[in-house]
C-alpha atoms as a PDB file:
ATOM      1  CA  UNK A   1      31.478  19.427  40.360  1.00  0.00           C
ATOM      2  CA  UNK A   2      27.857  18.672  39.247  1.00  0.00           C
ATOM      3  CA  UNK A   3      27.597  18.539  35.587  1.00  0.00           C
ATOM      4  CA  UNK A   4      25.599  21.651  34.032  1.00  0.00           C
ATOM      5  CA  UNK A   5      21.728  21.181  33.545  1.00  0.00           C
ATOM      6  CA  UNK A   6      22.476  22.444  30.223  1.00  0.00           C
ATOM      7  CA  UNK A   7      25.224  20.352  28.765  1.00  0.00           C
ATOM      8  CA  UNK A   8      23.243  17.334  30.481  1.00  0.00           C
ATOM      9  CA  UNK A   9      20.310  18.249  28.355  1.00  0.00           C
ATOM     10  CA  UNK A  10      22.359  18.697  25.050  1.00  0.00           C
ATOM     11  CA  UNK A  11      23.523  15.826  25.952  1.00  0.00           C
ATOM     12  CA  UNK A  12      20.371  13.754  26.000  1.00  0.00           C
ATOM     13  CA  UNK A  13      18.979  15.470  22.917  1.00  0.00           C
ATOM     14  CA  UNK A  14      22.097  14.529  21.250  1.00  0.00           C
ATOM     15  CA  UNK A  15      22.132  10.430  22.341  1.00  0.00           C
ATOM     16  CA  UNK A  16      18.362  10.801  21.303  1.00  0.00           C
ATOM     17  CA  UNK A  17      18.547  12.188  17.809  1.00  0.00           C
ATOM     18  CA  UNK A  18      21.453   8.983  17.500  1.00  0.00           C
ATOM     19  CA  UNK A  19      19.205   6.755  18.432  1.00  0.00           C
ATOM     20  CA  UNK A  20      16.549   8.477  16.113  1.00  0.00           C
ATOM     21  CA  UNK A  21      18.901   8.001  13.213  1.00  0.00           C
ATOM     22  CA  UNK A  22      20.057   4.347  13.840  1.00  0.00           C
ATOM     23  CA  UNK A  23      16.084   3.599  14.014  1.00  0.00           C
ATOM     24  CA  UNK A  24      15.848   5.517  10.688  1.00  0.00           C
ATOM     25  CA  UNK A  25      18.209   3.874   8.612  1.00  0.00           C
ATOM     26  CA  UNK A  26      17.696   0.311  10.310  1.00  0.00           C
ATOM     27  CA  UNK A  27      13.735   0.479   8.959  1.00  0.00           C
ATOM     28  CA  UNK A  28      15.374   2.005   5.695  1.00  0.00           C
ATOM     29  CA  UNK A  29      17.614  -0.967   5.295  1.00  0.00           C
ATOM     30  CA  UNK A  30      14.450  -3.399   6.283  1.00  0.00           C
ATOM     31  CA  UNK A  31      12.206  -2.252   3.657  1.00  0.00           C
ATOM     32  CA  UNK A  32      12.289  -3.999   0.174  1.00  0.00           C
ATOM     33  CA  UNK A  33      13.710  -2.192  -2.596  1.00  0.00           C
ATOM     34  CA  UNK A  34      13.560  -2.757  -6.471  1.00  0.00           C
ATOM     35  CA  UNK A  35      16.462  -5.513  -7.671  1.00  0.00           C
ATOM     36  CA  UNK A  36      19.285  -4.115  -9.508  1.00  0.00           C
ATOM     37  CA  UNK A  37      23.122  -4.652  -9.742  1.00  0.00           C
ATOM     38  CA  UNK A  38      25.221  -1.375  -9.843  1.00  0.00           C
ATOM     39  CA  UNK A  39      27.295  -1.336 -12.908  1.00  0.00           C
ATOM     40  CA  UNK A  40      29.116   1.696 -12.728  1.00  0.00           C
ATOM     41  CA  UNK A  41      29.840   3.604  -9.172  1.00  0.00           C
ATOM     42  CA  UNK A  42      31.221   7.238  -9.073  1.00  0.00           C
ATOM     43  CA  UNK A  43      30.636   8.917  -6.400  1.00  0.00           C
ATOM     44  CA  UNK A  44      27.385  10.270  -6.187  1.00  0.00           C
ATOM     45  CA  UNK A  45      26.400   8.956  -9.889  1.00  0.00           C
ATOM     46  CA  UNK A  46      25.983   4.941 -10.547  1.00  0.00           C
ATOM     47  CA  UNK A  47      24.620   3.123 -13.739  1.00  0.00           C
ATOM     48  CA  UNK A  48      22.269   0.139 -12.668  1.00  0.00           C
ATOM     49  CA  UNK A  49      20.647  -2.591 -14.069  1.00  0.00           C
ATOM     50  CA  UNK A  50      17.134  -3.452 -12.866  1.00  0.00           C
ATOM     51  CA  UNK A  51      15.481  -5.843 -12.863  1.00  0.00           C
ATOM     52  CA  UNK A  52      11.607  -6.334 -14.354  1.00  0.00           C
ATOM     53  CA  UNK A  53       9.492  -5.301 -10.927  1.00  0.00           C
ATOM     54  CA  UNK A  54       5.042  -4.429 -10.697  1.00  0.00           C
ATOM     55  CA  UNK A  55       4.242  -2.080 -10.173  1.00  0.00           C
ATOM     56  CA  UNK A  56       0.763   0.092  -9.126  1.00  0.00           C
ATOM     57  CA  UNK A  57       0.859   3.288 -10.751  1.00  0.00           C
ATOM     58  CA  UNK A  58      -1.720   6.570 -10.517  1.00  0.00           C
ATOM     59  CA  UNK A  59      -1.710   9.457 -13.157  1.00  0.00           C
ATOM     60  CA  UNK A  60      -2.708  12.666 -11.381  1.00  0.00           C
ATOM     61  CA  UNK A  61      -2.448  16.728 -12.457  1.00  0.00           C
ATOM     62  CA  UNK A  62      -1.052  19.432 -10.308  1.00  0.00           C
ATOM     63  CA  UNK A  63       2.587  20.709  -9.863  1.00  0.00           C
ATOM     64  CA  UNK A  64       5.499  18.285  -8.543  1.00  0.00           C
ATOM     65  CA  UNK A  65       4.952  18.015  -4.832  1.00  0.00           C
ATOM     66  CA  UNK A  66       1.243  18.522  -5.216  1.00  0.00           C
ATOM     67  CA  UNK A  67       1.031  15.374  -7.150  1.00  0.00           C
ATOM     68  CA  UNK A  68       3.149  12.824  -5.228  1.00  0.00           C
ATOM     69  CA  UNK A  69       0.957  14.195  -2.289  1.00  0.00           C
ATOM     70  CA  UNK A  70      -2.892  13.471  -4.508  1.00  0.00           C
ATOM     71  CA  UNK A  71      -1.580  10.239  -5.822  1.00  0.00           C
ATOM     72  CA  UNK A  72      -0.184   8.758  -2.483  1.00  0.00           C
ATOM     73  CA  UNK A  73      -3.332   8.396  -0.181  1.00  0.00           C
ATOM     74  CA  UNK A  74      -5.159   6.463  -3.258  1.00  0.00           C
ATOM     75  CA  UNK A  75      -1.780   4.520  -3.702  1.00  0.00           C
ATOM     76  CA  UNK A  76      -1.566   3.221   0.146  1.00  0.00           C
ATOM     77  CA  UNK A  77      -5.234   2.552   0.299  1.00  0.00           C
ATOM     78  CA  UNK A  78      -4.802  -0.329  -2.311  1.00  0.00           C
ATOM     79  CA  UNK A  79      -1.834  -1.564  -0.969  1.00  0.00           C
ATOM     80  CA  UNK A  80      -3.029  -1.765   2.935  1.00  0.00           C
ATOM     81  CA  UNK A  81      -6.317  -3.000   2.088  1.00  0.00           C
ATOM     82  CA  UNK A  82      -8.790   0.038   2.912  1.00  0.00           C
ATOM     83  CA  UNK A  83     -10.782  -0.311  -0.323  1.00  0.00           C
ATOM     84  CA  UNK A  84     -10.714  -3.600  -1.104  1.00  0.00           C
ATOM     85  CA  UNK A  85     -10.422  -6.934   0.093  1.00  0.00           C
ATOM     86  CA  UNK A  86      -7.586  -9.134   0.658  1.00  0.00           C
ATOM     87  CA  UNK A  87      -4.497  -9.303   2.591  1.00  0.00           C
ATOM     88  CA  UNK A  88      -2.154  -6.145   2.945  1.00  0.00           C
ATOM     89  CA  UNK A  89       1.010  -5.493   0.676  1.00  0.00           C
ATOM     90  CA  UNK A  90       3.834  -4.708   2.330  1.00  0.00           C
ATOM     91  CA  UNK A  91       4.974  -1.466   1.567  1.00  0.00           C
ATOM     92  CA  UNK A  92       8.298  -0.642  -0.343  1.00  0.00           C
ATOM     93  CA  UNK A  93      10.688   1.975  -1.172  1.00  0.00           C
ATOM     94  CA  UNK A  94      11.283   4.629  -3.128  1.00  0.00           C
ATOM     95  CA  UNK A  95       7.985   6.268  -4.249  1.00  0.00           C
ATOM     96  CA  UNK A  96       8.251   7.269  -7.444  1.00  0.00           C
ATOM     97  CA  UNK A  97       7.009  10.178  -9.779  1.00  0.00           C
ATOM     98  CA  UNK A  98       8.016  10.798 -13.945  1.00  0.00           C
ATOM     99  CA  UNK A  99       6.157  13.426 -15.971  1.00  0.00           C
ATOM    100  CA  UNK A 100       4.064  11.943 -18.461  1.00  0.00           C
ATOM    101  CA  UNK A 101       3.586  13.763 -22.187  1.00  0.00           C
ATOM    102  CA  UNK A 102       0.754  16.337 -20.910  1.00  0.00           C
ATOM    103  CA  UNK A 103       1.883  19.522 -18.959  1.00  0.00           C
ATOM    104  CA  UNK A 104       1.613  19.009 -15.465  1.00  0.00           C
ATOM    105  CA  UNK A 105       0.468  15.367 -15.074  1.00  0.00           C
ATOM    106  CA  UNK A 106       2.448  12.679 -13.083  1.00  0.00           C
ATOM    107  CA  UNK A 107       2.625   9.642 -12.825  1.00  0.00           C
ATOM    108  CA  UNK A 108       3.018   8.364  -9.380  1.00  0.00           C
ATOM    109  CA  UNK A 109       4.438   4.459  -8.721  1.00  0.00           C
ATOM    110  CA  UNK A 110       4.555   2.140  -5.565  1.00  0.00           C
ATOM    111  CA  UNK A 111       6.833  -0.970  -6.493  1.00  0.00           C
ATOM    112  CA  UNK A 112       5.218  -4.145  -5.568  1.00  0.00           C
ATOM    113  CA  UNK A 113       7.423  -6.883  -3.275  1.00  0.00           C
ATOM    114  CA  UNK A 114       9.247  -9.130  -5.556  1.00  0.00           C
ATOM    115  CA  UNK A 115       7.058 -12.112  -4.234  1.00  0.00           C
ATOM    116  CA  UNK A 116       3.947 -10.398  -5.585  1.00  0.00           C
ATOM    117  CA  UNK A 117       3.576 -11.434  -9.569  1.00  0.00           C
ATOM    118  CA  UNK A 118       1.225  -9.277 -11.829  1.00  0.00           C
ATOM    119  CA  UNK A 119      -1.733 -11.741 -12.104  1.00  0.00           C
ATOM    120  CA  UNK A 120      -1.842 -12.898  -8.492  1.00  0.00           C
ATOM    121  CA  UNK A 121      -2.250  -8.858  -7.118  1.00  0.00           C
ATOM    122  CA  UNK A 122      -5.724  -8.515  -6.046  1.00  0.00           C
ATOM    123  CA  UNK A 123      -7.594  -5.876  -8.421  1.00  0.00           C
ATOM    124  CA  UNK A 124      -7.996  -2.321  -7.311  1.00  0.00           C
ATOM    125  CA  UNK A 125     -11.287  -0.892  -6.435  1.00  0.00           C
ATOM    126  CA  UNK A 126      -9.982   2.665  -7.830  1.00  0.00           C
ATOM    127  CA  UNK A 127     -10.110   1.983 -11.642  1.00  0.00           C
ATOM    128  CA  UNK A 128      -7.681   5.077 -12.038  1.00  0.00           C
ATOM    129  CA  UNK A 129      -4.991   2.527 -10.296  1.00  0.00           C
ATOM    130  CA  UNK A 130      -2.940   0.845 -13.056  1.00  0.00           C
ATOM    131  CA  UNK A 131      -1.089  -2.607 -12.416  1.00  0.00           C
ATOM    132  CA  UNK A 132       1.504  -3.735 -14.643  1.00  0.00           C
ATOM    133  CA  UNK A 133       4.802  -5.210 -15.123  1.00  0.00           C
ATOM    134  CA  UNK A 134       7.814  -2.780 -15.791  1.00  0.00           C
ATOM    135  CA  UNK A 135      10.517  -4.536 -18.497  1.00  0.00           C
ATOM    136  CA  UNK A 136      14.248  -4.689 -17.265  1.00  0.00           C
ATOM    137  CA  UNK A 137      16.103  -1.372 -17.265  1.00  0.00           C
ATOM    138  CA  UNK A 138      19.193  -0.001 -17.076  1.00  0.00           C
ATOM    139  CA  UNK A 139      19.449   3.325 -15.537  1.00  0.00           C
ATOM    140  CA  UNK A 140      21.796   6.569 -14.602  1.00  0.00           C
ATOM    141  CA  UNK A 141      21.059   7.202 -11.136  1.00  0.00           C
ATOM    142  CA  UNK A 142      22.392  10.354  -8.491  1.00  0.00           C
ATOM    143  CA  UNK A 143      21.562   9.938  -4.813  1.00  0.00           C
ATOM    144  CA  UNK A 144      21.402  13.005  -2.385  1.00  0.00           C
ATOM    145  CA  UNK A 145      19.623  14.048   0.734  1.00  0.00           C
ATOM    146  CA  UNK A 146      17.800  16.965   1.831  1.00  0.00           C
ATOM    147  CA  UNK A 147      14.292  18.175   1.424  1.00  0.00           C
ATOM    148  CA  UNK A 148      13.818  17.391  -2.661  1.00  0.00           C
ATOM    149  CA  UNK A 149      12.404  21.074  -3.410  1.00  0.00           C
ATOM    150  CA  UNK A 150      12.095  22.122  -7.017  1.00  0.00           C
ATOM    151  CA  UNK A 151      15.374  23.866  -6.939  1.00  0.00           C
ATOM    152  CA  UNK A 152      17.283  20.960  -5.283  1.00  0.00           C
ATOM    153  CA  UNK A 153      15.485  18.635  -8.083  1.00  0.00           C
ATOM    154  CA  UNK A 154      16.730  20.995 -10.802  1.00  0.00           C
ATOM    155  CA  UNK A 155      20.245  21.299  -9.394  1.00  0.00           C
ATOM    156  CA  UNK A 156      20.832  17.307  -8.739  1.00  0.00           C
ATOM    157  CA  UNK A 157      18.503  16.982 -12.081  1.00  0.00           C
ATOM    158  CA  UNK A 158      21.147  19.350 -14.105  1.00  0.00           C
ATOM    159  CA  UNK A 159      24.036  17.237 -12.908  1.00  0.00           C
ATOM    160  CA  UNK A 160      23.036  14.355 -13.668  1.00  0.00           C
ATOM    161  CA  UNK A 161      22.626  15.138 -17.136  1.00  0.00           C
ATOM    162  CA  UNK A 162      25.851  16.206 -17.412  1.00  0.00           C
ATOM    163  CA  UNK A 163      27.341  13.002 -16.158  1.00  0.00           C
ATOM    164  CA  UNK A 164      25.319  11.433 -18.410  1.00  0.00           C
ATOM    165  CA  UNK A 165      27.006  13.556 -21.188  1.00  0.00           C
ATOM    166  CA  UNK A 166      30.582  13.120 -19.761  1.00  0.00           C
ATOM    167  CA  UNK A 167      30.437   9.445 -19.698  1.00  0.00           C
ATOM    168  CA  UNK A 168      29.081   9.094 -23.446  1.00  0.00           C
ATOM    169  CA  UNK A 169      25.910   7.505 -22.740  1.00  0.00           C
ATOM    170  CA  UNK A 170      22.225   8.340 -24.096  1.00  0.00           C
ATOM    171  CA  UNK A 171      19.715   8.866 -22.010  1.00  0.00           C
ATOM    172  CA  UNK A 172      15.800   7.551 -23.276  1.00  0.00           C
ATOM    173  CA  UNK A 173      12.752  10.010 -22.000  1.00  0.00           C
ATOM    174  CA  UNK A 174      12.053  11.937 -19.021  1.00  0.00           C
ATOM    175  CA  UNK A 175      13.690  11.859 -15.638  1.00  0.00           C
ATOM    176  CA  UNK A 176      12.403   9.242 -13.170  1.00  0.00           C
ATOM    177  CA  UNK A 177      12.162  11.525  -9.099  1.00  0.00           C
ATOM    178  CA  UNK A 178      12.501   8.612  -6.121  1.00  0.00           C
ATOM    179  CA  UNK A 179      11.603   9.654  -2.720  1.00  0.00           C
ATOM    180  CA  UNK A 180      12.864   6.783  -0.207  1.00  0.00           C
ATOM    181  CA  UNK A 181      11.203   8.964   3.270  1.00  0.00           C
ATOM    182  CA  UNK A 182       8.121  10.190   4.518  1.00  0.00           C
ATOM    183  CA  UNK A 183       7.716  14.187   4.436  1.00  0.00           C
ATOM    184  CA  UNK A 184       7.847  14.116   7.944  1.00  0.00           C
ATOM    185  CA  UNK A 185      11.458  12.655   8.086  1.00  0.00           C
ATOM    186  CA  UNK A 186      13.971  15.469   8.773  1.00  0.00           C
ATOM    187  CA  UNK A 187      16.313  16.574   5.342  1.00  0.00           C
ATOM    188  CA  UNK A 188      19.264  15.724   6.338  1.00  0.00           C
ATOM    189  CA  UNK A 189      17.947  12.188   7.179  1.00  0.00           C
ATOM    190  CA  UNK A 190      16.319  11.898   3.622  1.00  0.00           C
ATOM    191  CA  UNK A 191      17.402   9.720   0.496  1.00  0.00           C
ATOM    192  CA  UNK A 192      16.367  10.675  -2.615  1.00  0.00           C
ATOM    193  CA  UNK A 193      17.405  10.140  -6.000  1.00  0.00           C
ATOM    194  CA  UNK A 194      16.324  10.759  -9.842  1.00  0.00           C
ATOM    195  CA  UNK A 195      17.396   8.627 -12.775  1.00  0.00           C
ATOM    196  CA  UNK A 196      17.344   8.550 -16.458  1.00  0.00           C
ATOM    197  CA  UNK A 197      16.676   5.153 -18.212  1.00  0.00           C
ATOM    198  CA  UNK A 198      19.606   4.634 -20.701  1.00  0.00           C
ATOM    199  CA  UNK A 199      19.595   3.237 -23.961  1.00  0.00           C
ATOM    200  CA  UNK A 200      20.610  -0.873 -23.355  1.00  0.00           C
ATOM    201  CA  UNK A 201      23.826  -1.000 -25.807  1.00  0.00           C
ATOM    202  CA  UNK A 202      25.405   1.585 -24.277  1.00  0.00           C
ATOM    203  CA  UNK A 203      24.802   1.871 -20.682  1.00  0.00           C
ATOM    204  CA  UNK A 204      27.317  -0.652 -19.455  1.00  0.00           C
ATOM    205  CA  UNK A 205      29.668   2.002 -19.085  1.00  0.00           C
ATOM    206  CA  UNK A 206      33.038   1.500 -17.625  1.00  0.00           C
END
């Protein structure tokens, strides 16, 4: 009995979208990360200690998403080399954003590779394009896929918090948004996560 046209097309889609996935996560686990050891793992929630990283940073206005979107292209420029000269830097993950003191301004953040000190980065043509060094940190982080909308931010951002409250610990400013994907990778294949920095003395949790 032939097999149905049908099934044998579900069928491909399916051993396609696999292979999609295992290409996904393979470049996820090949791209550099920041350094940090996990402390404290519970489920969804971890405490982790970082370690100092540089970091090129660019403050722009608008709402959430619009920001991460002005302050990429500017971001990627320096880093690949389109406005200035120099060798490329290889490009990392997350992207991160953190609201800064004035309403609706964000400050956007590409981590640097570890091999790449502060004073050896080449300067950026974009004077608006901060480098600097970023001190050792420890930090309450939740991880969780999906498309990170503002009411999937606020959910995962709420319990957080609480975790943070159940555990005893203090948390030190404003929430910290990472994006690990592009926007074009599909939700459910997404990582994202937001963190809190924690005050040193007591984040060792147990």
């Amino acid at each position: 009995m032939p097999f149905p046209k049908r099934a044998l097309t579900i069928a491909c889609g399916l051993v396609l979208l696999a292979g999609a996935y295992i290409a996904f996560a393979t470049y996820i686990d090949n791209v550099e990360h920041p350094q940090y050891t996990t402390l404290v793992s519970d489920g969804r929630f971890e405490v982790r200690a970082y370690r100092p990283m540089t970091v090129a940073e660019l403050t722009v206005a608008g709402r959430r998403r619009e920001a991460v979107n002005r302050a990429f292209s500017p971001l990627a420029d320096y880093i690949f080399a389109k406005e200035r000269d120099g060798e490329k830097i290889a490009m990392t993950a997350p992207v991160t954003q953190a609201a800064t003191a004035s309403e609706d301004e964000w400050t956007v953040t590409f981590v640097m590779p570890a091999r790449h000190a502060l004073a050896s980065l080449p300067k950026p043509v974009n004077s608006k394009i901060v480098l600097r060094q970023i001190r050792e940190s420890k930090r309450a982080v939740v991880q969780f896929g999906g498309v990170a909308d503002d009411r999937l931010i606020d959910e995962k951002e709420n319990e957080l918090r609480q975790w943070v409250k159940s555990k005893g610990l203090k948390m030190i400013g404003e929430p910290t948004y990472a994006y690990y994907n592009s926007p074009f990778t599909p939700g459910y294949m997404r990582r994202n996560e937001i963190m809190f920095e924690l005050k040193t003395d007591e984040a060792s949790g147990s």
